[in-house]
N, C-alpha and C. Protein backbone atom coordinates (compact mmCIF):
# COMPACT_ATOMS: atom_id res chain seq x y z
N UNK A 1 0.52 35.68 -9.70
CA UNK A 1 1.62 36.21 -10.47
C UNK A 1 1.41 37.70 -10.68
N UNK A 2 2.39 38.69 -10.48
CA UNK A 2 2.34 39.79 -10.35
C UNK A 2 2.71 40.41 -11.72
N UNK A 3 1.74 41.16 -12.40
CA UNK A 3 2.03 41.66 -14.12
C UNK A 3 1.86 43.44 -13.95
N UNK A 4 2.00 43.86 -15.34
CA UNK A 4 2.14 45.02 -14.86
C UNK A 4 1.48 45.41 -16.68
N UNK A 5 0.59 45.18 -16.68
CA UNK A 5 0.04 45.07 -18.43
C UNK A 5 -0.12 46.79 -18.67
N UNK A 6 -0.45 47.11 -19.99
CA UNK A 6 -0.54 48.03 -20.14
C UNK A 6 -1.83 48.57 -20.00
N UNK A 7 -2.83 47.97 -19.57
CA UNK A 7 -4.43 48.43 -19.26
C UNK A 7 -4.04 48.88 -17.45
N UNK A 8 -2.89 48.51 -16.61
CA UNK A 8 -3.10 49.19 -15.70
C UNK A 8 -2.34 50.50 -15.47
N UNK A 9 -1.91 51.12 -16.56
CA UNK A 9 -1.36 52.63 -16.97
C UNK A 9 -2.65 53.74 -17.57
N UNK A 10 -2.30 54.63 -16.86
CA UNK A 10 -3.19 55.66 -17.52
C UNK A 10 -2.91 56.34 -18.52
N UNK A 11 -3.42 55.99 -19.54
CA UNK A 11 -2.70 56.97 -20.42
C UNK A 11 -3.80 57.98 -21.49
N UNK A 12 -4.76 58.61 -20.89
CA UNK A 12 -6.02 59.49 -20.72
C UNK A 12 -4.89 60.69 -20.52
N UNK A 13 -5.02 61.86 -21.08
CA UNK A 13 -4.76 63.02 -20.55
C UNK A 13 -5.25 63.79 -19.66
N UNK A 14 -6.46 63.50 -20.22
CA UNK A 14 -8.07 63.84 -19.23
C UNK A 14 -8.00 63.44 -17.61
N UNK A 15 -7.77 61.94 -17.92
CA UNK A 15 -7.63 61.55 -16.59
C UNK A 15 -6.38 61.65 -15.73
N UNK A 16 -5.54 62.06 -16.44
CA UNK A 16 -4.21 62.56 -15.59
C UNK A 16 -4.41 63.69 -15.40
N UNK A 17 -4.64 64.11 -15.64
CA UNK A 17 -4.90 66.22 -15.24
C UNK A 17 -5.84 66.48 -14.13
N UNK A 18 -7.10 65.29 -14.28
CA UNK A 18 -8.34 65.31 -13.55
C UNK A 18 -7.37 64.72 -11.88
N UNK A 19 -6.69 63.46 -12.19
CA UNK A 19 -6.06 62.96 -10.25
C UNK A 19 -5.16 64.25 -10.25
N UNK A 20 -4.25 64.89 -11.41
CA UNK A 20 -3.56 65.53 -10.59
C UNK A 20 -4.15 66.99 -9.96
N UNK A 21 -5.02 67.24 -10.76
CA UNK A 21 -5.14 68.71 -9.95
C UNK A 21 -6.40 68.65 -8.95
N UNK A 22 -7.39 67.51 -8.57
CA UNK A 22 -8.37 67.27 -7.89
C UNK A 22 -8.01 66.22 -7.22
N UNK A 23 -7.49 65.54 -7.09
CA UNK A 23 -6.83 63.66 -6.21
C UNK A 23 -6.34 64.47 -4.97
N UNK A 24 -6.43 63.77 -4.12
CA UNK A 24 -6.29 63.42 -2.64
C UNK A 24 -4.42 63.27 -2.87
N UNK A 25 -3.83 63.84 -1.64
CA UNK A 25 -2.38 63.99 -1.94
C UNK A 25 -1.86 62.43 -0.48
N UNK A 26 -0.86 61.79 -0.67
CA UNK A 26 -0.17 61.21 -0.06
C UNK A 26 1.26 61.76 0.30
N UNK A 27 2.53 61.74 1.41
CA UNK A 27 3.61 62.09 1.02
C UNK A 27 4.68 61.29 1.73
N UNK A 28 5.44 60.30 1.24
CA UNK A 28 6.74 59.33 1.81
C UNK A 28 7.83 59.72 1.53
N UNK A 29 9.01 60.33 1.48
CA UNK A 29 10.14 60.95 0.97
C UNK A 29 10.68 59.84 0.20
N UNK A 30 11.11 59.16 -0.90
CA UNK A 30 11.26 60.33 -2.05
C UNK A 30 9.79 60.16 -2.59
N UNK A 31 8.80 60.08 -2.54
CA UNK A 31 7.83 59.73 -3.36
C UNK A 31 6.01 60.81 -2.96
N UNK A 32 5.80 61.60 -4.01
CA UNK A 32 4.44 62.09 -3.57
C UNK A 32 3.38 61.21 -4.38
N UNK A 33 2.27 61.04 -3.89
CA UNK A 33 1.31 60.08 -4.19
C UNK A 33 -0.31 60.81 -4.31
N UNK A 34 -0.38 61.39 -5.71
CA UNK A 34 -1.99 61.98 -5.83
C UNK A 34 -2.75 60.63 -6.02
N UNK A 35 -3.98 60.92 -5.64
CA UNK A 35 -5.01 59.39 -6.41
C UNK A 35 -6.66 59.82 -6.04
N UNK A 36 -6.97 58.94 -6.91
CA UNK A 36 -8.56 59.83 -7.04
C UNK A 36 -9.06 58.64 -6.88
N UNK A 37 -10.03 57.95 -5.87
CA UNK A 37 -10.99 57.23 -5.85
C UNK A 37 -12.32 57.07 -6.75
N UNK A 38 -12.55 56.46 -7.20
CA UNK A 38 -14.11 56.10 -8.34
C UNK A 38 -14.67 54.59 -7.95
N UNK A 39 -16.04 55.24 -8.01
CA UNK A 39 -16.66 54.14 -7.51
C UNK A 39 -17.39 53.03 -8.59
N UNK A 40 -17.36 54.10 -9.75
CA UNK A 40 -17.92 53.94 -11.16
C UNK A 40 -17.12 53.07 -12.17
N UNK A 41 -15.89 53.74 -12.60
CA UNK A 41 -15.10 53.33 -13.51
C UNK A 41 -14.14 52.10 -13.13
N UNK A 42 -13.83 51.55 -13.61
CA UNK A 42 -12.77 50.14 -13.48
C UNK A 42 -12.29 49.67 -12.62
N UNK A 43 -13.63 48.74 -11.99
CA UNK A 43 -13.95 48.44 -10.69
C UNK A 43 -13.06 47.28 -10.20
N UNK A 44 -12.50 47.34 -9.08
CA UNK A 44 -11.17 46.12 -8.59
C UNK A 44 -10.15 46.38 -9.56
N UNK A 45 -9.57 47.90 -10.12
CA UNK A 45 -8.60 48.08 -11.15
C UNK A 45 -8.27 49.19 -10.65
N UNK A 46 -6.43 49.81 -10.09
CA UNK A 46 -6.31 50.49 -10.31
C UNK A 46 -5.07 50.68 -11.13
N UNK A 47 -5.59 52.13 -11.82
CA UNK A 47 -4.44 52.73 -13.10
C UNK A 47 -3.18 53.81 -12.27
N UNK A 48 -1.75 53.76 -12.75
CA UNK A 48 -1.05 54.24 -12.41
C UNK A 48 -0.21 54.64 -13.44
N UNK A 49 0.69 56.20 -12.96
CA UNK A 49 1.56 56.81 -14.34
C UNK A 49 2.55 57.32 -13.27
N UNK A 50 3.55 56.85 -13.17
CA UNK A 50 5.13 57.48 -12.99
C UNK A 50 5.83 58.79 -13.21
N UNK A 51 6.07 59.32 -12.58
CA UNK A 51 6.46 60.73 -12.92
C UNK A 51 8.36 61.01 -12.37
N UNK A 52 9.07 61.39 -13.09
CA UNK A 52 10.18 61.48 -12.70
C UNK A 52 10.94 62.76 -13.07
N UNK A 53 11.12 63.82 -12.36
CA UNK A 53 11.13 65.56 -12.70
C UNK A 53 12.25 65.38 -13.23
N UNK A 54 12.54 65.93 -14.84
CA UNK A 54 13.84 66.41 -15.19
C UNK A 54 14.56 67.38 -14.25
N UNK A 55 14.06 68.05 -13.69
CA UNK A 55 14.40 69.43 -12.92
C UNK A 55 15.20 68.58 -11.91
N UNK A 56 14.76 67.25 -11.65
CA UNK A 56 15.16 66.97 -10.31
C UNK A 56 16.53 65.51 -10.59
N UNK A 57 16.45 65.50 -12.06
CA UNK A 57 17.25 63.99 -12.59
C UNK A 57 17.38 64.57 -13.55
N UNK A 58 18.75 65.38 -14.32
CA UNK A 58 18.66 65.70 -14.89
C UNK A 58 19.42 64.46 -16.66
N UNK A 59 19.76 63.32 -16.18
CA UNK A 59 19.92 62.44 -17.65
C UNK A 59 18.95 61.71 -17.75
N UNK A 60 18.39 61.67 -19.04
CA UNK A 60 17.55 60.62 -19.11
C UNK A 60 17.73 59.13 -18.84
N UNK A 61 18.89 58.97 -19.07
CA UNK A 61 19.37 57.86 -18.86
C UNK A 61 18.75 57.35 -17.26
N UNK A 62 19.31 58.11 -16.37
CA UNK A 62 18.62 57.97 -15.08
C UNK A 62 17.52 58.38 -14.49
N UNK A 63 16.56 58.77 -15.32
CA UNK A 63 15.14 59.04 -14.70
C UNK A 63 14.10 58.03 -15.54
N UNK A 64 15.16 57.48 -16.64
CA UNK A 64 14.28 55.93 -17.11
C UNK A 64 14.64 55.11 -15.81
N UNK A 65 16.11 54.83 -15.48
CA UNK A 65 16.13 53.65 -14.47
C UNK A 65 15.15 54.18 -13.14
N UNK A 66 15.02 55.01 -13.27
CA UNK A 66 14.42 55.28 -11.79
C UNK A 66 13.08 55.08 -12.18
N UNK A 67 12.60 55.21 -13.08
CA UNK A 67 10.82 55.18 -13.59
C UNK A 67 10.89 53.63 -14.00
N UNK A 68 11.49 53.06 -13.89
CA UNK A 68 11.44 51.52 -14.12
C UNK A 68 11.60 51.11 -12.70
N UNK A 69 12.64 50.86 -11.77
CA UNK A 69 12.68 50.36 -10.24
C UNK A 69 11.44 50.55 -9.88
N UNK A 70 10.81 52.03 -9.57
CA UNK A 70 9.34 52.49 -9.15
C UNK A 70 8.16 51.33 -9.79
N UNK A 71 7.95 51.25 -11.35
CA UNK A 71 7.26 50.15 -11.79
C UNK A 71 7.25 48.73 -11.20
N UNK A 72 8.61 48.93 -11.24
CA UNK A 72 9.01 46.95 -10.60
C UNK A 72 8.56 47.03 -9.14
N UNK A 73 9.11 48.15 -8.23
CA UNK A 73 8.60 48.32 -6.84
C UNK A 73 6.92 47.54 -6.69
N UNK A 74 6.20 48.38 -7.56
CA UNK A 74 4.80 48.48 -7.10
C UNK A 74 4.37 47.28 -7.83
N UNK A 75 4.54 46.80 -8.95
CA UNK A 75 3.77 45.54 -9.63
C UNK A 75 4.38 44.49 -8.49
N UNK A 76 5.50 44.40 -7.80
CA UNK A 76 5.60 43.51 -6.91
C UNK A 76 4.87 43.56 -5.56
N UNK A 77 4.87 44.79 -5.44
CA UNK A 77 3.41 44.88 -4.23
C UNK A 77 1.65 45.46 -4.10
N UNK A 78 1.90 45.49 -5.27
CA UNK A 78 0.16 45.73 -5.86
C UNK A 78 -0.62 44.75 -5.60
N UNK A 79 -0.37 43.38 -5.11
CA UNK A 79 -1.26 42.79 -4.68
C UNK A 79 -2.76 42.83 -3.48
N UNK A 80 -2.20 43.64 -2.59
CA UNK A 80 -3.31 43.80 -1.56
C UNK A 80 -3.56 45.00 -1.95
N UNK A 81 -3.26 45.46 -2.58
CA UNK A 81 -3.91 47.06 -2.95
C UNK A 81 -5.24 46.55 -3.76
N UNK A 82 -4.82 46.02 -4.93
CA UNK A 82 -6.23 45.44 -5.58
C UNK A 82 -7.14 44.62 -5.01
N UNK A 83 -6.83 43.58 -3.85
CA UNK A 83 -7.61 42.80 -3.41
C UNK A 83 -8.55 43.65 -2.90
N UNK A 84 -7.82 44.58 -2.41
CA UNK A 84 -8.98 45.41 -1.26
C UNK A 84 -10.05 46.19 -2.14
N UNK A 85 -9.22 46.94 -3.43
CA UNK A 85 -10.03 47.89 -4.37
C UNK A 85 -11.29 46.73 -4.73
N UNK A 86 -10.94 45.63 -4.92
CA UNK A 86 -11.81 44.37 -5.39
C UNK A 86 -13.00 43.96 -4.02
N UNK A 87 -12.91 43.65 -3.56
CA UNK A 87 -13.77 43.48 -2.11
C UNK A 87 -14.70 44.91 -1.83
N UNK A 88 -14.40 46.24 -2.24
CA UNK A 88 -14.78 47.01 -1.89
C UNK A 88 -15.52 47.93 -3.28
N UNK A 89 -15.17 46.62 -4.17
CA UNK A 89 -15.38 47.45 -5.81
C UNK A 89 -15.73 48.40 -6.17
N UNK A 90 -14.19 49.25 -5.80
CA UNK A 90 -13.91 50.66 -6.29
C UNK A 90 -12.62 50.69 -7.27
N UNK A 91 -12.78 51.77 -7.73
CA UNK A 91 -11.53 51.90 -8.98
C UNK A 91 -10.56 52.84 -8.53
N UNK A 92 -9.31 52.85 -8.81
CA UNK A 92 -8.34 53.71 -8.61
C UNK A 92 -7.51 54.32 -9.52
N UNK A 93 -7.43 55.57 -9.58
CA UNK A 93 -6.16 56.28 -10.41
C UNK A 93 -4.93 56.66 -9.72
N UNK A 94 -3.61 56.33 -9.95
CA UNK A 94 -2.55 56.79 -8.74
C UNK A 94 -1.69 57.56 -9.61
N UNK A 95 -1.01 58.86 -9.45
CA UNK A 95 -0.18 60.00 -9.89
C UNK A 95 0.90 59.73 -8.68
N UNK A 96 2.18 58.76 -9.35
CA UNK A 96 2.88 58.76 -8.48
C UNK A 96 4.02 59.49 -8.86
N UNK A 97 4.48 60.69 -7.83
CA UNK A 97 5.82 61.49 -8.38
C UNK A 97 6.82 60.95 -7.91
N UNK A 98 8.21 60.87 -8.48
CA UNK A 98 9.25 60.77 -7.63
C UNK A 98 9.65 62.12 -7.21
N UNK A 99 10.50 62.86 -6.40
CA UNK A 99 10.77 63.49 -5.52
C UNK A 99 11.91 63.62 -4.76
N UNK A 100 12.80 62.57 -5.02
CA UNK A 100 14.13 62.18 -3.95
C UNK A 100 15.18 62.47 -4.92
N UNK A 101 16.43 61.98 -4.91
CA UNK A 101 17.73 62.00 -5.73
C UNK A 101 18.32 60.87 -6.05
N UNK A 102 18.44 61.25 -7.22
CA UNK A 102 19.16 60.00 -7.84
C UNK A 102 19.88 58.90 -7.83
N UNK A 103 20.14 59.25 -6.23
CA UNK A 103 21.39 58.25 -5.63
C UNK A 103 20.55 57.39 -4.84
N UNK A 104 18.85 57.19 -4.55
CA UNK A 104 18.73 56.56 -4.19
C UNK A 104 18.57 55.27 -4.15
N UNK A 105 18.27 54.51 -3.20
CA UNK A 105 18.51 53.21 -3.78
C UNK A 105 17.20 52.20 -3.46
N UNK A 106 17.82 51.36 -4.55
CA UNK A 106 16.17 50.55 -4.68
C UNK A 106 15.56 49.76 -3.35
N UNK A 107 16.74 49.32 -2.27
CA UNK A 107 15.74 48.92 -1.16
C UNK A 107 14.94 50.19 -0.02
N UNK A 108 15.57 51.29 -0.31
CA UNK A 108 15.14 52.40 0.10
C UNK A 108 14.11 53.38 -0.42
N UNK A 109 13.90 52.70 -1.34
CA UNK A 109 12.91 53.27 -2.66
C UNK A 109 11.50 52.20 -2.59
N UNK A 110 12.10 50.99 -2.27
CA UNK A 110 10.79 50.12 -1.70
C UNK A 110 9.87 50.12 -0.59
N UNK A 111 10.98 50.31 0.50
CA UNK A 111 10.17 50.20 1.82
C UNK A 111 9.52 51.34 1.37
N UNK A 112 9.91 52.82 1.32
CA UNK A 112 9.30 53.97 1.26
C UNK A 112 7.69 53.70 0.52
N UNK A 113 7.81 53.03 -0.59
CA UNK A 113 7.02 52.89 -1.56
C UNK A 113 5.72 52.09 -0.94
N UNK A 114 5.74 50.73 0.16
CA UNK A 114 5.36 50.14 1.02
C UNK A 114 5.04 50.92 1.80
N UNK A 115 5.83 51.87 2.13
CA UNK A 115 4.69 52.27 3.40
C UNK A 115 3.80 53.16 2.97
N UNK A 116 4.07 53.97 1.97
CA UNK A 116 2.51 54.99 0.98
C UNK A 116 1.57 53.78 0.76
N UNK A 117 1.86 52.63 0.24
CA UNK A 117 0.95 51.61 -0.27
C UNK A 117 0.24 51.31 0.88
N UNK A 118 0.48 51.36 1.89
CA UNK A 118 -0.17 50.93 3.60
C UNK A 118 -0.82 52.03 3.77
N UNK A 119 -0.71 53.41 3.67
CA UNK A 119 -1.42 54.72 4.14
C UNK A 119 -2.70 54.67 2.92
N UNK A 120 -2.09 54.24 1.59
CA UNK A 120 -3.34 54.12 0.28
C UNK A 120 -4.56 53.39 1.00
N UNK A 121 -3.83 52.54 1.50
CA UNK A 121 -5.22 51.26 2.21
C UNK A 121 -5.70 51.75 2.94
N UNK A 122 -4.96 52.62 3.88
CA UNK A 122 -6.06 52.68 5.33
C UNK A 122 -7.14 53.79 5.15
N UNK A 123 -6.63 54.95 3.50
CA UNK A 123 -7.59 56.23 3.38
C UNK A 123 -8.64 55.49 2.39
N UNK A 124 -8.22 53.91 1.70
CA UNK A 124 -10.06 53.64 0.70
C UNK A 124 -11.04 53.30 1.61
């Protein structure tokens, strides 16, 4: 069963500042993907924080729905991401930006999202 609890959000300042300005960069249109590998900290766990640019969405109204689809996207395919972090017991932090426009749409927002999640695997 696929959950999305609040222990797998980062919510460290420290540690958001630390993936974003030192993490390894990913890039799928609409979506950029920083993430910092640890071999130490919260092992077969990785933490993730959503990012959605006012600059780039400008109602809130729609950069909540869009920071929610993104959530639902990935807790539905986070499964082999952790298996692998787990088998290989390493920890992960992911800085995921959105990047695209507002009009996009959620099966186009998935695959995209799927295929960064496939490039995540092949660089742990």
């Amino acid at each position: 069963m696929a959950t999305f609890p609040k222990s797998e959000r980062i919510k460290s300042r420290i540690v958001l500042e630390k993936v974003y300005n030192e993490g390894e960069m990913l890039k799928a249109y609409p979506f950029r993907l920083k993430f910092m590998v640890s071999e130490t900290e919260d092992i077969g766990n990785a933490k993730i924080v959503v990012s959605v640019p006012k600059r780039l969405v400008k109602r809130a109204v729609k950069r909540n729905r869009i920071r929610r689809q993104v959530k639902e996207i990935y807790r539905l395919n986070k499964t082999d991401l952790l298996s692998l972090l787990q088998s290989k017991s390493k920890g992960l932090a992911l800085f995921l930006i959105f990047t695209g426009k507002e009009t996009d749409t959620f099966d186009f927002m998935e695959e995209k999202l799927k295929k960064l999640l496939d490039e995540l695997k092949k660089n742990i």
